[in-house]
PDB file of N, CA and C in Angstrom:
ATOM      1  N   UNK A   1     -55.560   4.614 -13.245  1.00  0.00           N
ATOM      2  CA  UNK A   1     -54.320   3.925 -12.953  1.00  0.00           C
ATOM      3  C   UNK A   1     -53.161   4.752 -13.496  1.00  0.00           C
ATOM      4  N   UNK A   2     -52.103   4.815 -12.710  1.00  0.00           N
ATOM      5  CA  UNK A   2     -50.927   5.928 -13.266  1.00  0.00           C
ATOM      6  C   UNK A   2     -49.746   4.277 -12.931  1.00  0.00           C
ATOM      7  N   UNK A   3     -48.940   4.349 -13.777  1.00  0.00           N
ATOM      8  CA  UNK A   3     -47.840   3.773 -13.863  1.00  0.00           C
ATOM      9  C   UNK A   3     -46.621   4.235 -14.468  1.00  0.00           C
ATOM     10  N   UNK A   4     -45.618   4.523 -13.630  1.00  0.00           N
ATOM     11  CA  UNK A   4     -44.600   5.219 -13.838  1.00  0.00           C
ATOM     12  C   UNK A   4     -43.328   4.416 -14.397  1.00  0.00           C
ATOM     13  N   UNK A   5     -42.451   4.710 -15.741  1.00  0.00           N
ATOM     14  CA  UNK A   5     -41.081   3.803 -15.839  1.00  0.00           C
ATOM     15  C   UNK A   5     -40.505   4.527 -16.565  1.00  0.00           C
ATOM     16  N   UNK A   6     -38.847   4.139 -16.700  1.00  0.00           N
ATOM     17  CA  UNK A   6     -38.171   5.102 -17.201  1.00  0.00           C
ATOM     18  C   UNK A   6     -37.947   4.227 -18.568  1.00  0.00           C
ATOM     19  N   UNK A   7     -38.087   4.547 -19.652  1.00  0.00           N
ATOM     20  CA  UNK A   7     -37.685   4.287 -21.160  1.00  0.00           C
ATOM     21  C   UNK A   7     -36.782   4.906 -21.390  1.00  0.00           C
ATOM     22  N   UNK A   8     -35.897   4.282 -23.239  1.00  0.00           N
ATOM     23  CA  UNK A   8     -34.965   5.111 -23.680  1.00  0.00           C
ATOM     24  C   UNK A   8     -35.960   4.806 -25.055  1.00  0.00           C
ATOM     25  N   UNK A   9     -35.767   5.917 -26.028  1.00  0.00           N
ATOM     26  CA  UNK A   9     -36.535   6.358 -27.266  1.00  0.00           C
ATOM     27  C   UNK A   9     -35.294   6.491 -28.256  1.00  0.00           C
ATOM     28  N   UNK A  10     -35.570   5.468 -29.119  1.00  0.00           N
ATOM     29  CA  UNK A  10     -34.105   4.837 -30.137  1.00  0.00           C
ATOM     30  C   UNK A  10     -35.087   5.607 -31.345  1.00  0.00           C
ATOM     31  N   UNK A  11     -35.501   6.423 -31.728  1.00  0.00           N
ATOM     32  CA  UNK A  11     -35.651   7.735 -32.854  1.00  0.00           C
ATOM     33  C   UNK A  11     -36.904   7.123 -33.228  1.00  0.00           C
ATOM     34  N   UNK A  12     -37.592   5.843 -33.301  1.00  0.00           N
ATOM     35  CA  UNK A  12     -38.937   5.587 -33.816  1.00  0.00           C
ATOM     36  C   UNK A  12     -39.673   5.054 -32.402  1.00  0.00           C
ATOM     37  N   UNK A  13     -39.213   4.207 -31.563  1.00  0.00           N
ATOM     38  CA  UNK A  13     -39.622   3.652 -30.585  1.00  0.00           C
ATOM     39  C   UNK A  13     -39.382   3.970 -29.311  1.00  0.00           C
ATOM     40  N   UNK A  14     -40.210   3.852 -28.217  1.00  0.00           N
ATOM     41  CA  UNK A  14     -39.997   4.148 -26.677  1.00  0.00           C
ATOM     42  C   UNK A  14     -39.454   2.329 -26.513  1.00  0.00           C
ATOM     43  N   UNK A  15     -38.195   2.307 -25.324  1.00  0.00           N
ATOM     44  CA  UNK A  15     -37.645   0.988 -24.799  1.00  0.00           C
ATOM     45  C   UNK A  15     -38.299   0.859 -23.149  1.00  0.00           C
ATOM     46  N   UNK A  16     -39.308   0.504 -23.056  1.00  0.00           N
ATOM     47  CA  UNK A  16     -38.814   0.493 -21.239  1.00  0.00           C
ATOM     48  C   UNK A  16     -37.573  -0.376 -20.969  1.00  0.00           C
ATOM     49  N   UNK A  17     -37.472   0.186 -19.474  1.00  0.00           N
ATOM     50  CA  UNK A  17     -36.235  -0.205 -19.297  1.00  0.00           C
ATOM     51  C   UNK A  17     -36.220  -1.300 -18.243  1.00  0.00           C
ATOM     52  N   UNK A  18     -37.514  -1.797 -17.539  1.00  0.00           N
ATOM     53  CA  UNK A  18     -38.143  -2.624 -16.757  1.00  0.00           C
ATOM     54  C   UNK A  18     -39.097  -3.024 -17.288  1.00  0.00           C
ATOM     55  N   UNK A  19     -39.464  -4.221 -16.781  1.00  0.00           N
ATOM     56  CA  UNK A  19     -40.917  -4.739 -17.210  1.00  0.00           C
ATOM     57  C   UNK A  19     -41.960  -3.900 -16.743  1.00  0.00           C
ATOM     58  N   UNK A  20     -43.052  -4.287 -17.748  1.00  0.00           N
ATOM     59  CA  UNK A  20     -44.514  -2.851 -17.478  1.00  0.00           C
ATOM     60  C   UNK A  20     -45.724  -3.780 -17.592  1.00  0.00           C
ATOM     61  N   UNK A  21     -46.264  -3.165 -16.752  1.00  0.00           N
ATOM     62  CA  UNK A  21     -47.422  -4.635 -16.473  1.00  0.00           C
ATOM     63  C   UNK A  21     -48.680  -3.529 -17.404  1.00  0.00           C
ATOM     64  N   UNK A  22     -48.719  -3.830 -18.824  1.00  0.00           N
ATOM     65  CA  UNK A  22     -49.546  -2.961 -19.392  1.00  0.00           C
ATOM     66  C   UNK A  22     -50.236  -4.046 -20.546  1.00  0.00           C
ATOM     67  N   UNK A  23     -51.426  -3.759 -21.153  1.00  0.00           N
ATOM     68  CA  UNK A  23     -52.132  -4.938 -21.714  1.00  0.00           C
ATOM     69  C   UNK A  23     -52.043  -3.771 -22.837  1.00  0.00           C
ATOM     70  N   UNK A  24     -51.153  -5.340 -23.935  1.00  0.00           N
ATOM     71  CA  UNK A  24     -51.408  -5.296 -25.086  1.00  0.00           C
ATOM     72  C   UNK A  24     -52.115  -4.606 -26.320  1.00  0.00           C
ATOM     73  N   UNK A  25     -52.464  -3.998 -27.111  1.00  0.00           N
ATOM     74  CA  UNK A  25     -53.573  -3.569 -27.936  1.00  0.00           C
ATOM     75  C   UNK A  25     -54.283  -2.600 -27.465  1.00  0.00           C
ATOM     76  N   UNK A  26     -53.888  -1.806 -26.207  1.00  0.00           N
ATOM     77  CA  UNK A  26     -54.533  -1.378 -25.610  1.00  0.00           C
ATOM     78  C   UNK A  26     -54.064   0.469 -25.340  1.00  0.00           C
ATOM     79  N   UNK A  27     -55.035   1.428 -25.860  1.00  0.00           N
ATOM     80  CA  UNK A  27     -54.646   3.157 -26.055  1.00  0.00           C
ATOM     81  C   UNK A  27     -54.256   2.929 -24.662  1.00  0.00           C
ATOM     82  N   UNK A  28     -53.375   4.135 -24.621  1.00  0.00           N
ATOM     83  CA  UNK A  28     -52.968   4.620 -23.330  1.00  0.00           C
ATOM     84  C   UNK A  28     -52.261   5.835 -23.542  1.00  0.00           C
ATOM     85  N   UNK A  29     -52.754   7.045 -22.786  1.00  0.00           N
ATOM     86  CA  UNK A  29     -51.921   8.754 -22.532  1.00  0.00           C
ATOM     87  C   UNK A  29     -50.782   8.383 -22.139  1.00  0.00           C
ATOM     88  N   UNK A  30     -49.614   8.802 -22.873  1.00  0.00           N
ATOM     89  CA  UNK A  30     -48.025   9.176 -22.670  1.00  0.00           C
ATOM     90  C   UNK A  30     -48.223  10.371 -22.218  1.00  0.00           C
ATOM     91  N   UNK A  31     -47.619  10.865 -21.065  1.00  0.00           N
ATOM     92  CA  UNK A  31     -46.977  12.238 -20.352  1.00  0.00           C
ATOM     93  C   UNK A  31     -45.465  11.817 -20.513  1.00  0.00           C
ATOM     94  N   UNK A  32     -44.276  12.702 -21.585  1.00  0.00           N
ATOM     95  CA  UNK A  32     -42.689  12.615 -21.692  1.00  0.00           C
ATOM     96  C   UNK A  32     -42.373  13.689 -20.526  1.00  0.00           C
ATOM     97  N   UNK A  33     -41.287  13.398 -20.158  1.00  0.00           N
ATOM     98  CA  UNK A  33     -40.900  14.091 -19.166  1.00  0.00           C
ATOM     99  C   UNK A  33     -39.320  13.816 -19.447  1.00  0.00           C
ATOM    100  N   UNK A  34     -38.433  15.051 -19.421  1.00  0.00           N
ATOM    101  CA  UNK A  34     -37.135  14.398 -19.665  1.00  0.00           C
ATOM    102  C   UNK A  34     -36.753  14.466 -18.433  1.00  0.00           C
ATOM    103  N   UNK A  35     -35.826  13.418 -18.368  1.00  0.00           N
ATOM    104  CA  UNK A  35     -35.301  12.984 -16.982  1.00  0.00           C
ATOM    105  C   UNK A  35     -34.560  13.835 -16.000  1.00  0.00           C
ATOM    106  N   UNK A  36     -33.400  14.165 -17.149  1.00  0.00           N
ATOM    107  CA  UNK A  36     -32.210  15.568 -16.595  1.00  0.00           C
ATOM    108  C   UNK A  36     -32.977  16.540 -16.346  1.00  0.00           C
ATOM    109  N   UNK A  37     -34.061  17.326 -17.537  1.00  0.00           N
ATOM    110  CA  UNK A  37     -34.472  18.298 -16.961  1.00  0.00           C
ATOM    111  C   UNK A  37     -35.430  18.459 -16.144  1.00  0.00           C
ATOM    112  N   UNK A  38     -36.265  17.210 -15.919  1.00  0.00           N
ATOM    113  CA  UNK A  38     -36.782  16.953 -14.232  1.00  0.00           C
ATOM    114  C   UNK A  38     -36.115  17.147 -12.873  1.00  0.00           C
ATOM    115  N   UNK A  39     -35.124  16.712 -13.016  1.00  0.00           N
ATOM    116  CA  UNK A  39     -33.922  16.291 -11.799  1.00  0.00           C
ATOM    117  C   UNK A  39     -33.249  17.993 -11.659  1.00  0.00           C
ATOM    118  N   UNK A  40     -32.973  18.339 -12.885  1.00  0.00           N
ATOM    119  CA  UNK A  40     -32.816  20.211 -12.465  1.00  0.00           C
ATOM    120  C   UNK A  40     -33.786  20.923 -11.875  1.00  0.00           C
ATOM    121  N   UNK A  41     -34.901  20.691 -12.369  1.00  0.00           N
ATOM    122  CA  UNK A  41     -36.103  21.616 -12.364  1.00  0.00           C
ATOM    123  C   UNK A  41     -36.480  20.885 -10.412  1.00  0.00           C
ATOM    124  N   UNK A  42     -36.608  20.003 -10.170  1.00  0.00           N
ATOM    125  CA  UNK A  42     -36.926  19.256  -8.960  1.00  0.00           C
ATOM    126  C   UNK A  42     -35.904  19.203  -7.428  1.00  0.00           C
ATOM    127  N   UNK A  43     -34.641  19.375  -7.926  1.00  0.00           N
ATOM    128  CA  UNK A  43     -33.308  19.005  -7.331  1.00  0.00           C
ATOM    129  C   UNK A  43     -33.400  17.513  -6.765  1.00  0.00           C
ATOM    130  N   UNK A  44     -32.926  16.887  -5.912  1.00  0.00           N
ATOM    131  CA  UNK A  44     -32.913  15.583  -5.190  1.00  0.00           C
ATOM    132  C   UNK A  44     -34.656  15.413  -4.695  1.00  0.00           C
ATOM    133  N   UNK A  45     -34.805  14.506  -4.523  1.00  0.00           N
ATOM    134  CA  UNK A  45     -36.268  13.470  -4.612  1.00  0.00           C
ATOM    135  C   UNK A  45     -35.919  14.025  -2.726  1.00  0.00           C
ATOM    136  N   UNK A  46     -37.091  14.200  -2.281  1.00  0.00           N
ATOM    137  CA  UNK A  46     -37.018  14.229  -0.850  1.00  0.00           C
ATOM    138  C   UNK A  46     -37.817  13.236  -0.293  1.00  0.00           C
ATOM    139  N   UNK A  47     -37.404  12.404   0.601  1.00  0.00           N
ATOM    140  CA  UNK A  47     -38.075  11.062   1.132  1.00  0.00           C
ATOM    141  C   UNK A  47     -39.399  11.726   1.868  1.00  0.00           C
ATOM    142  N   UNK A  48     -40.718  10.700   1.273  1.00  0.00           N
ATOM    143  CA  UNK A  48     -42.202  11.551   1.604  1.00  0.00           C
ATOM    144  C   UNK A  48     -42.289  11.874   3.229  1.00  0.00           C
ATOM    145  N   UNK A  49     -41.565  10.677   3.769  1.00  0.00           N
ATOM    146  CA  UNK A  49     -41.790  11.139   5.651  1.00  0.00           C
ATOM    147  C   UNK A  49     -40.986  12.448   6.002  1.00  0.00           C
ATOM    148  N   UNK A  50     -39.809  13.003   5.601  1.00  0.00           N
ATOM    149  CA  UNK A  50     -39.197  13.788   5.493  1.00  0.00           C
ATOM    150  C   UNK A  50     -40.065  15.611   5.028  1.00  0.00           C
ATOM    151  N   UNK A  51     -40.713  15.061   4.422  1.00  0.00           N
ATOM    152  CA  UNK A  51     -41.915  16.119   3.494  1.00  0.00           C
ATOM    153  C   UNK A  51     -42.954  16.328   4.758  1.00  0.00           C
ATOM    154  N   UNK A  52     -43.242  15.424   5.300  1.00  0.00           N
ATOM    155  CA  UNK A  52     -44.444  15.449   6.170  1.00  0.00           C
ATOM    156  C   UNK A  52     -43.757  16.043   7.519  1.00  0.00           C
ATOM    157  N   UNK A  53     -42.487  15.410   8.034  1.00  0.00           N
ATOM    158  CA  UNK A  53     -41.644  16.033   9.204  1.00  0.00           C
ATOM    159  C   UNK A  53     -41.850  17.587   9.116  1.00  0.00           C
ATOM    160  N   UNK A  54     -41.747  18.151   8.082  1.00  0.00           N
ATOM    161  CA  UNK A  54     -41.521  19.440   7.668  1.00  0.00           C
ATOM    162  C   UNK A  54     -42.244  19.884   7.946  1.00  0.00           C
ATOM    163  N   UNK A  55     -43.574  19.725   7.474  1.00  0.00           N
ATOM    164  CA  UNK A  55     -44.757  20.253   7.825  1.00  0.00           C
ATOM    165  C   UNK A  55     -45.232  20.138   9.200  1.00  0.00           C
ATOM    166  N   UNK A  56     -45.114  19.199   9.972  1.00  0.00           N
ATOM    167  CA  UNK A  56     -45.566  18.915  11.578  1.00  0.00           C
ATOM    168  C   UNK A  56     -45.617  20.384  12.184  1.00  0.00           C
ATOM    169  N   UNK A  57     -46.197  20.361  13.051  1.00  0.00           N
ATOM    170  CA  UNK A  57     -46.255  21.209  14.525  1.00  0.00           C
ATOM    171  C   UNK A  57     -46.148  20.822  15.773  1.00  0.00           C
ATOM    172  N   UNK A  58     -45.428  21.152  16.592  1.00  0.00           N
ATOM    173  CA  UNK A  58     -45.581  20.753  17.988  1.00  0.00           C
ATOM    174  C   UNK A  58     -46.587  21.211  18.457  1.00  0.00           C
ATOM    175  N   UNK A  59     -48.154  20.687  18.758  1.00  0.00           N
ATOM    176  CA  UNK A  59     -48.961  21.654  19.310  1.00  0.00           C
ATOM    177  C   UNK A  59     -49.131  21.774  21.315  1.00  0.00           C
ATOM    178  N   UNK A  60     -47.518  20.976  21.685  1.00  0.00           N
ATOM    179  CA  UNK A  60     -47.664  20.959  23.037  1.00  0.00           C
ATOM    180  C   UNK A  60     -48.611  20.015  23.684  1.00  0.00           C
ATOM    181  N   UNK A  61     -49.494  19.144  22.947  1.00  0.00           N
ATOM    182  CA  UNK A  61     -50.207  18.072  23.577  1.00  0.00           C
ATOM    183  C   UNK A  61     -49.952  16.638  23.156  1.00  0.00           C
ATOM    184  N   UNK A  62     -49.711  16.246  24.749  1.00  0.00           N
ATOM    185  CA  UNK A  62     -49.123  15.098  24.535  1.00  0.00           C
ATOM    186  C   UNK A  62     -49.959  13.541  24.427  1.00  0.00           C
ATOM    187  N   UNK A  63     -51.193  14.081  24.706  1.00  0.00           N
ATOM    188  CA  UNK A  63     -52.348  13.201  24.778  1.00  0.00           C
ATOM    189  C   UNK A  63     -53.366  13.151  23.521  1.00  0.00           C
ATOM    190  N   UNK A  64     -52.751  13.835  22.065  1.00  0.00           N
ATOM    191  CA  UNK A  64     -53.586  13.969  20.945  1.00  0.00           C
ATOM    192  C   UNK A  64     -54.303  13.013  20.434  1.00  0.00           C
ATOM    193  N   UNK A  65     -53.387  11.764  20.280  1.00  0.00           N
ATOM    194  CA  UNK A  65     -53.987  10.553  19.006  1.00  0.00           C
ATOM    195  C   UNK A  65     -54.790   9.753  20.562  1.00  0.00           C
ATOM    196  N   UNK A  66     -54.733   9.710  21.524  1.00  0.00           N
ATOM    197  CA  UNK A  66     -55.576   9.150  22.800  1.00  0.00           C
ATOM    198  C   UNK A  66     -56.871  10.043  22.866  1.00  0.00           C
ATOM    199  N   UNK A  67     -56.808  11.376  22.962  1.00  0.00           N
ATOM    200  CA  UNK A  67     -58.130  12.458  23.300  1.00  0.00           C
ATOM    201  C   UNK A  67     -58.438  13.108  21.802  1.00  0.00           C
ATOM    202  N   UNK A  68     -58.318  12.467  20.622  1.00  0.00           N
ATOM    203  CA  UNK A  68     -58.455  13.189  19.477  1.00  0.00           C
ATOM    204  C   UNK A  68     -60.057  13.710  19.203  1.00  0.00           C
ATOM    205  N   UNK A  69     -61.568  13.002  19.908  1.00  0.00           N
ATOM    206  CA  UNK A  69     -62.185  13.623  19.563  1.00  0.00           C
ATOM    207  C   UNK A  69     -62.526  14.390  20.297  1.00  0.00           C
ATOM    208  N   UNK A  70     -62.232  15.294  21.613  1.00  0.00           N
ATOM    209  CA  UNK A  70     -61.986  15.821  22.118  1.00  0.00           C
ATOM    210  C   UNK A  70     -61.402  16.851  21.803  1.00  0.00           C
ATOM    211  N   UNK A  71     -60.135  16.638  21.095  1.00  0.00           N
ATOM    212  CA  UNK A  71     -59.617  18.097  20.355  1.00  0.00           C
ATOM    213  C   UNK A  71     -60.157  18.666  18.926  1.00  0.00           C
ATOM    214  N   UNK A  72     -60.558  17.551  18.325  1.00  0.00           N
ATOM    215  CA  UNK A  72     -61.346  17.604  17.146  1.00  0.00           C
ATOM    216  C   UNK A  72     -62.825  18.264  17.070  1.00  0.00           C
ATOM    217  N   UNK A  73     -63.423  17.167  18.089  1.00  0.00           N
ATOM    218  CA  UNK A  73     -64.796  17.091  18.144  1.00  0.00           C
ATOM    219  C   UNK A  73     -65.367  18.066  19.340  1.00  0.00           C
ATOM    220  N   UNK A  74     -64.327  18.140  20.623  1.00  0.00           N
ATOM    221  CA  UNK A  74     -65.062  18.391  21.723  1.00  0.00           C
ATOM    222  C   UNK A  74     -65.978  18.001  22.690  1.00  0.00           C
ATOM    223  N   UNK A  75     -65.673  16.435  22.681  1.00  0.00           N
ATOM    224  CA  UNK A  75     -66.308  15.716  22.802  1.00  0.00           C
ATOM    225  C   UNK A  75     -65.255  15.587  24.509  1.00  0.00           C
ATOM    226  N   UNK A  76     -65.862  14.676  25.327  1.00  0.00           N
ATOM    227  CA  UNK A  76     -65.322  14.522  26.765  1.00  0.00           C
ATOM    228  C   UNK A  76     -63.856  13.979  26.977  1.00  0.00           C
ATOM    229  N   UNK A  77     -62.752  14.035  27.345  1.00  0.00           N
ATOM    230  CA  UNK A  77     -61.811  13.344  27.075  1.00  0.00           C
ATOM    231  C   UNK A  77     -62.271  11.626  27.964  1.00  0.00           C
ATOM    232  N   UNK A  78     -61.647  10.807  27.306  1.00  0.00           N
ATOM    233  CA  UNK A  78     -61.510   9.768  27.294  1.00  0.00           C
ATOM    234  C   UNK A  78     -63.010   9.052  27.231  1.00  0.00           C
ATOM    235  N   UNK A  79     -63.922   9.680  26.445  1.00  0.00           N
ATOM    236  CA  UNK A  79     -65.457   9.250  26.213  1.00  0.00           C
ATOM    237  C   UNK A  79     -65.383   7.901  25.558  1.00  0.00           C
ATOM    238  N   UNK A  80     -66.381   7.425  25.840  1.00  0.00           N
ATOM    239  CA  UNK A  80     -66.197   6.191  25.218  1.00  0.00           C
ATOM    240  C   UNK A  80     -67.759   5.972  23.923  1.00  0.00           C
ATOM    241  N   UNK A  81     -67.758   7.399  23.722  1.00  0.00           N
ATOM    242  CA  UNK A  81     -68.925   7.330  22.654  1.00  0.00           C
ATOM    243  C   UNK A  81     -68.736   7.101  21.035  1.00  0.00           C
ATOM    244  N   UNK A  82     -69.458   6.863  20.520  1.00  0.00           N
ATOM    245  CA  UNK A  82     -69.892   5.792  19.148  1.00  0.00           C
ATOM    246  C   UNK A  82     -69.395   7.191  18.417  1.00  0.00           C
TER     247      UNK A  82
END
């Protein structure tokens, strides 16, 4: 389980700054990360569909997600096998 929140650290203690759905009495790994020098090191957060746009290809077929095992598999177009 990864759960992500932003705290402020008053010199002895971490504050979250939202509620944290975390049980009591219970170890858990801190990874600190400072915020500013995330946001330098990262620049602006890029929206994940935006990330994936990027990556796409036009591969010129317009019948892919219909004949996919066909292009995948090699299988007959429009087969109707298991």
């Amino acid at each position: 389980m990864s759960t992500i929140f932003h705290a402020t650290f008053d010199g002895k203690v971490l504050h979250p700054e939202e509620d944290v759905n975390l049980k009591p009495n219970t170890r858990y790994v801190v990874i600190i990360e400072d915020e500013e020098k995330a946001a330098e090191v990262s620049g602006e957060e890029e929206y994940p569909l935006t990330a994936i746009l990027s990556m796409a290809t036009d591969m010129g077929v317009s019948d892919l997600a219909e004949n996919h095992d066909y292009y995948a598999h090699g299988r007959p177009k429009n087969a109707d096998l298991p």
